[in-house]
C-alpha atoms as a PDB file:
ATOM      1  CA  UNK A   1     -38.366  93.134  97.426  1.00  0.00           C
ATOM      2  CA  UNK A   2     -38.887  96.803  95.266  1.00  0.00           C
ATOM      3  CA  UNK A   3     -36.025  98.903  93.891  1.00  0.00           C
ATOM      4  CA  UNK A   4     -36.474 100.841  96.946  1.00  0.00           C
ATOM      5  CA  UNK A   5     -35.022  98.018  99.163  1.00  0.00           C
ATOM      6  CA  UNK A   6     -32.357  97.198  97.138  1.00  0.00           C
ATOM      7  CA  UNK A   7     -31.531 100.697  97.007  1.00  0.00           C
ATOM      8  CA  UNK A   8     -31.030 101.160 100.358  1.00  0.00           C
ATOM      9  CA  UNK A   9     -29.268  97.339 101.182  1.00  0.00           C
ATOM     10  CA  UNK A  10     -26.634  99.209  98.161  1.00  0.00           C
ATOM     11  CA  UNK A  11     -25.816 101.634  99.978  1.00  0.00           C
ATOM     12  CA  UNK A  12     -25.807 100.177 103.573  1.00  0.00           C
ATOM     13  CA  UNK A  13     -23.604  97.887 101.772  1.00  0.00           C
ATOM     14  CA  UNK A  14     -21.205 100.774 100.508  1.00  0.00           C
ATOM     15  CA  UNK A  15     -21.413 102.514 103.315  1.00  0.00           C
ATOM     16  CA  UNK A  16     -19.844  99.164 105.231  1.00  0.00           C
ATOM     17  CA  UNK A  17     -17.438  99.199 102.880  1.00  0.00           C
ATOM     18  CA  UNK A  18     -16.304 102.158 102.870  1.00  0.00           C
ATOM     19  CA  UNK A  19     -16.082 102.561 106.675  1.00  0.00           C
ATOM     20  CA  UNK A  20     -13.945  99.465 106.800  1.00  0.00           C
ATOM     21  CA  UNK A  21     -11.976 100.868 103.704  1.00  0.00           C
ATOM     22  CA  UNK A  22     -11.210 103.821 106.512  1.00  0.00           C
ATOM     23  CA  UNK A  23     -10.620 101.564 109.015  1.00  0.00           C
ATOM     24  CA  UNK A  24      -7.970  99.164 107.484  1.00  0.00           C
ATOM     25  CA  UNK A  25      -6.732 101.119 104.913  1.00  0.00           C
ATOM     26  CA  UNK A  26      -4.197 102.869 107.091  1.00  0.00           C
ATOM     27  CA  UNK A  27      -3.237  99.895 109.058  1.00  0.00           C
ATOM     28  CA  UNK A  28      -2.606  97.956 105.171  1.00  0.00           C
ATOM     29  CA  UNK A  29      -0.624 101.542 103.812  1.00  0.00           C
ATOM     30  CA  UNK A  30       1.524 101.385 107.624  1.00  0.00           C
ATOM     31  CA  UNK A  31       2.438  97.234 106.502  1.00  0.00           C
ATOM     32  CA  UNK A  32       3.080  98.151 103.242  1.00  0.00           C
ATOM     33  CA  UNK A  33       5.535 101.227 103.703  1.00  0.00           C
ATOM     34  CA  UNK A  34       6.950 101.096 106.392  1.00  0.00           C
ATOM     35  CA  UNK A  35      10.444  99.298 107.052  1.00  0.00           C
ATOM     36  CA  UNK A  36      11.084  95.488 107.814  1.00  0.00           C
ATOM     37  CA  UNK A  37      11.788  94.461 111.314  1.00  0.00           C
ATOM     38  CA  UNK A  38      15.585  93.134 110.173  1.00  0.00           C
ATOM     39  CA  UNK A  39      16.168  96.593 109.020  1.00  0.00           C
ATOM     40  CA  UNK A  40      15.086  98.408 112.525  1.00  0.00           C
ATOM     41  CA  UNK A  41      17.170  95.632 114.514  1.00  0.00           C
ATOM     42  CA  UNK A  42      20.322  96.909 112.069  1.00  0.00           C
ATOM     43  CA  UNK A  43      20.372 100.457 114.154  1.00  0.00           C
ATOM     44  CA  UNK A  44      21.964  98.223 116.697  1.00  0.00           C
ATOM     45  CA  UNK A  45      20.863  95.612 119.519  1.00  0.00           C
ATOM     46  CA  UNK A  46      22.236  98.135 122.585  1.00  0.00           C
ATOM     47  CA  UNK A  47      20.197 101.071 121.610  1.00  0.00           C
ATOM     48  CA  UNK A  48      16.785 101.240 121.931  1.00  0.00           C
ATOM     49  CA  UNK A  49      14.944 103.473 119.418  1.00  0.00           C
ATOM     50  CA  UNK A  50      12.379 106.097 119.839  1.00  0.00           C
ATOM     51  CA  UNK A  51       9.153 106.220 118.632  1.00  0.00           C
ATOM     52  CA  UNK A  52       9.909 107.620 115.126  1.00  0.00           C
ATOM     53  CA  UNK A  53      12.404 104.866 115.162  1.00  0.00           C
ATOM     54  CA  UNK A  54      15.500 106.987 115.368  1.00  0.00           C
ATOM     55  CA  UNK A  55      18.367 105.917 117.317  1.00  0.00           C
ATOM     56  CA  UNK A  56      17.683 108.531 120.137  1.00  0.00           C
ATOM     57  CA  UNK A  57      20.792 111.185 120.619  1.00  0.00           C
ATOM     58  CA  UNK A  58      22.304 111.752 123.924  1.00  0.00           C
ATOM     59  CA  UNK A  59      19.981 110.729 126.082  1.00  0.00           C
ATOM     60  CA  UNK A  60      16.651 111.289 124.592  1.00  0.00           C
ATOM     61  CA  UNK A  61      14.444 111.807 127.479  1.00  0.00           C
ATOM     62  CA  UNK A  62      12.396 114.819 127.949  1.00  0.00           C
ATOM     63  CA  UNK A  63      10.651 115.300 131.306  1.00  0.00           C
ATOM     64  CA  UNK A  64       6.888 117.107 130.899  1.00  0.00           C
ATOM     65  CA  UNK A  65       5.228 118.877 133.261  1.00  0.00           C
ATOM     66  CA  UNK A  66       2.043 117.118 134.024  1.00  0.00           C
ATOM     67  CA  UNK A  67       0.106 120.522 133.033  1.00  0.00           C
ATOM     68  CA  UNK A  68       0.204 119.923 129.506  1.00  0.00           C
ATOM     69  CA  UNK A  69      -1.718 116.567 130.189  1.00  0.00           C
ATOM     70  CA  UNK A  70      -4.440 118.940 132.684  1.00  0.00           C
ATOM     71  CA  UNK A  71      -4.788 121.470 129.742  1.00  0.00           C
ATOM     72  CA  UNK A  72      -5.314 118.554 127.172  1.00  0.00           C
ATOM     73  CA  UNK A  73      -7.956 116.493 129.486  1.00  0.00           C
ATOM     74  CA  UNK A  74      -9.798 120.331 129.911  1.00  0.00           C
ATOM     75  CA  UNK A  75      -9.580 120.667 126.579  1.00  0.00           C
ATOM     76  CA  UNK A  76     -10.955 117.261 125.190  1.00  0.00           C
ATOM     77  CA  UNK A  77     -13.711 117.759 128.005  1.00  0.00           C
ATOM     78  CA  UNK A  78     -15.372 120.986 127.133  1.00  0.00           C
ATOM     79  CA  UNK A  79     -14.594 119.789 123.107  1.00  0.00           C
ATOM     80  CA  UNK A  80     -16.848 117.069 123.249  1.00  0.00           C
ATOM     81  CA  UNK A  81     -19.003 119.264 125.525  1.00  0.00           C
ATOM     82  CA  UNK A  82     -20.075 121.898 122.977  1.00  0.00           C
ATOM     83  CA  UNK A  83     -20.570 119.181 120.866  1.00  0.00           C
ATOM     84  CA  UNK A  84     -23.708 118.421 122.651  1.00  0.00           C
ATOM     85  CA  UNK A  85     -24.877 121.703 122.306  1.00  0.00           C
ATOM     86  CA  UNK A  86     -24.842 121.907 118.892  1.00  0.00           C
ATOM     87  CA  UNK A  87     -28.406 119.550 118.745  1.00  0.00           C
ATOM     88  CA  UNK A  88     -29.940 122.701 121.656  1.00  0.00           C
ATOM     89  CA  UNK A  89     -29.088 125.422 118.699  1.00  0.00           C
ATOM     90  CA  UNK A  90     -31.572 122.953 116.685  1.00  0.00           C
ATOM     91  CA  UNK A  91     -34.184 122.579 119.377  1.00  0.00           C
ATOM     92  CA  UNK A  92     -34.893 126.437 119.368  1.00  0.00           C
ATOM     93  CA  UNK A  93     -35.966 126.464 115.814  1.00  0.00           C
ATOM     94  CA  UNK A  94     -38.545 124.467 117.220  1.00  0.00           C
ATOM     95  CA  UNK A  95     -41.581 126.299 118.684  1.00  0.00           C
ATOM     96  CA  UNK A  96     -42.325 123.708 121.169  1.00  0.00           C
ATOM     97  CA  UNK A  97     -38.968 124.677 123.199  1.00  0.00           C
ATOM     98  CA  UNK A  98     -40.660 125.068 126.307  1.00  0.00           C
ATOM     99  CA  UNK A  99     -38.590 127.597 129.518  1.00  0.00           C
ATOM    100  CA  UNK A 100     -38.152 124.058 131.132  1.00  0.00           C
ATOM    101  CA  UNK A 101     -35.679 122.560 128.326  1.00  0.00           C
ATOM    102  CA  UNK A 102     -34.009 126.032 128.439  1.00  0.00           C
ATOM    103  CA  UNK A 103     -33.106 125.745 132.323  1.00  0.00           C
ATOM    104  CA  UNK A 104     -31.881 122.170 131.791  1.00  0.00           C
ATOM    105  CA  UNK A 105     -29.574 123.747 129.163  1.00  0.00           C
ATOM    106  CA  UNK A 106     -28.018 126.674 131.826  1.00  0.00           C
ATOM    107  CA  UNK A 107     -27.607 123.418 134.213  1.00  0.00           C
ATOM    108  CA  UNK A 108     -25.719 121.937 131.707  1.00  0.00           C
ATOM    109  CA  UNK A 109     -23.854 125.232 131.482  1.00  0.00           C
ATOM    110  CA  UNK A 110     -23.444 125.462 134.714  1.00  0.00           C
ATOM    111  CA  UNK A 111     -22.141 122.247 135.456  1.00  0.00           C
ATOM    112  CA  UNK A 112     -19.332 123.039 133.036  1.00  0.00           C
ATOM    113  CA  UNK A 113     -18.591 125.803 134.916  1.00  0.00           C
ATOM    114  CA  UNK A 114     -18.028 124.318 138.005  1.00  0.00           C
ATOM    115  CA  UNK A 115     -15.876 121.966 136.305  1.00  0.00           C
ATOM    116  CA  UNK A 116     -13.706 125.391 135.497  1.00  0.00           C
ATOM    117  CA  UNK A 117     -13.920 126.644 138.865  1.00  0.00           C
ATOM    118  CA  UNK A 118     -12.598 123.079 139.970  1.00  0.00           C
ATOM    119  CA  UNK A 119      -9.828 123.252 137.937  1.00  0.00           C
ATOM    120  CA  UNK A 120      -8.966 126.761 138.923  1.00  0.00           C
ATOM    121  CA  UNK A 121      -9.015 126.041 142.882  1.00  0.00           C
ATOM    122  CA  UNK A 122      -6.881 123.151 142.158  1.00  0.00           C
ATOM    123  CA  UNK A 123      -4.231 125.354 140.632  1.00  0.00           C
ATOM    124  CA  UNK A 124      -5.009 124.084 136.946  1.00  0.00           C
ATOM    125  CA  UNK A 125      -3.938 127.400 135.068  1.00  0.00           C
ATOM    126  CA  UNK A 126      -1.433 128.168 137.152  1.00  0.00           C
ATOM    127  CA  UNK A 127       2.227 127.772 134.987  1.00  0.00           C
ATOM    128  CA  UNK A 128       4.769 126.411 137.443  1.00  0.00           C
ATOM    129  CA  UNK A 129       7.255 126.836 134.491  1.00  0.00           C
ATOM    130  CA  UNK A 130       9.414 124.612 133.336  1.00  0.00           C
ATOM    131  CA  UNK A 131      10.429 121.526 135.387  1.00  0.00           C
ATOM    132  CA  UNK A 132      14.078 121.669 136.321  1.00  0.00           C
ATOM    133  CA  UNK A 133      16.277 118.785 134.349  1.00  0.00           C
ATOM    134  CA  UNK A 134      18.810 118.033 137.422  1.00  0.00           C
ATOM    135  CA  UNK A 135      16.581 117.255 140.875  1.00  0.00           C
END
């Protein structure tokens, strides 16, 4: 094998590393700092904790309205959407971008929109308001 080969098995190599450096290193930091098990079990066997691992005050349970969850999903949808379009803004540097690959893009576009309009005729952005705490 040439320098050139090893060169590039290096850094494939470090590159492996280091993604499983990202990976695991959070999970080994999380075992490492945070608390025992005996001392979350000393809170007290009749209370259940919280997430945090707080013993929860009162009692500790908040009701959301499911449109939080709607806007999130919309959100994340159209997020990752854009994200394809960032390779189109590429493809009309190139001169071969023929009128066909442009009206696959405003289908694209226009698929997203209907996804809005869906949304909308469901009653998506409409705020009900807050729900009430006693039915």
């Amino acid at each position: 094998m040439d320098a050139a080969t090893h060169t590039t098995i290096l850094y494939i190599a470090l590159f492996m590393l280091g993604a499983l450096g990202f990976g695991l290193g959070p999970i080994l930091i999380v075992k490492l700092l945070s608390p025992s098990s005996h001392t979350r079990q000393s809170a007290g066997k009749s209370s259940q904790l919280i997430e945090c691992g707080m013993v929860p005050i009162g009692k500790a349970w908040i009701r959301f309205g499911i449109v939080y969850y709607l806007y999130a999903l919309i959100f994340l949808a159209f997020d990752v959407d854009v994200l394809f379009l960032f390779p189109v803004a590429l493809a009309y540097n190139d001169p071969s971008f023929a009128y066909e690959d442009f009206i696959e893009i405003l289908l694209f576009v226009a698929i997203l929109a209907l996804a809005v309009v869906y949304a909308w005729c469901k009653g998506v952005f409409t705020w009900t308001g807050k729900p009430s705490r006693h039915p």
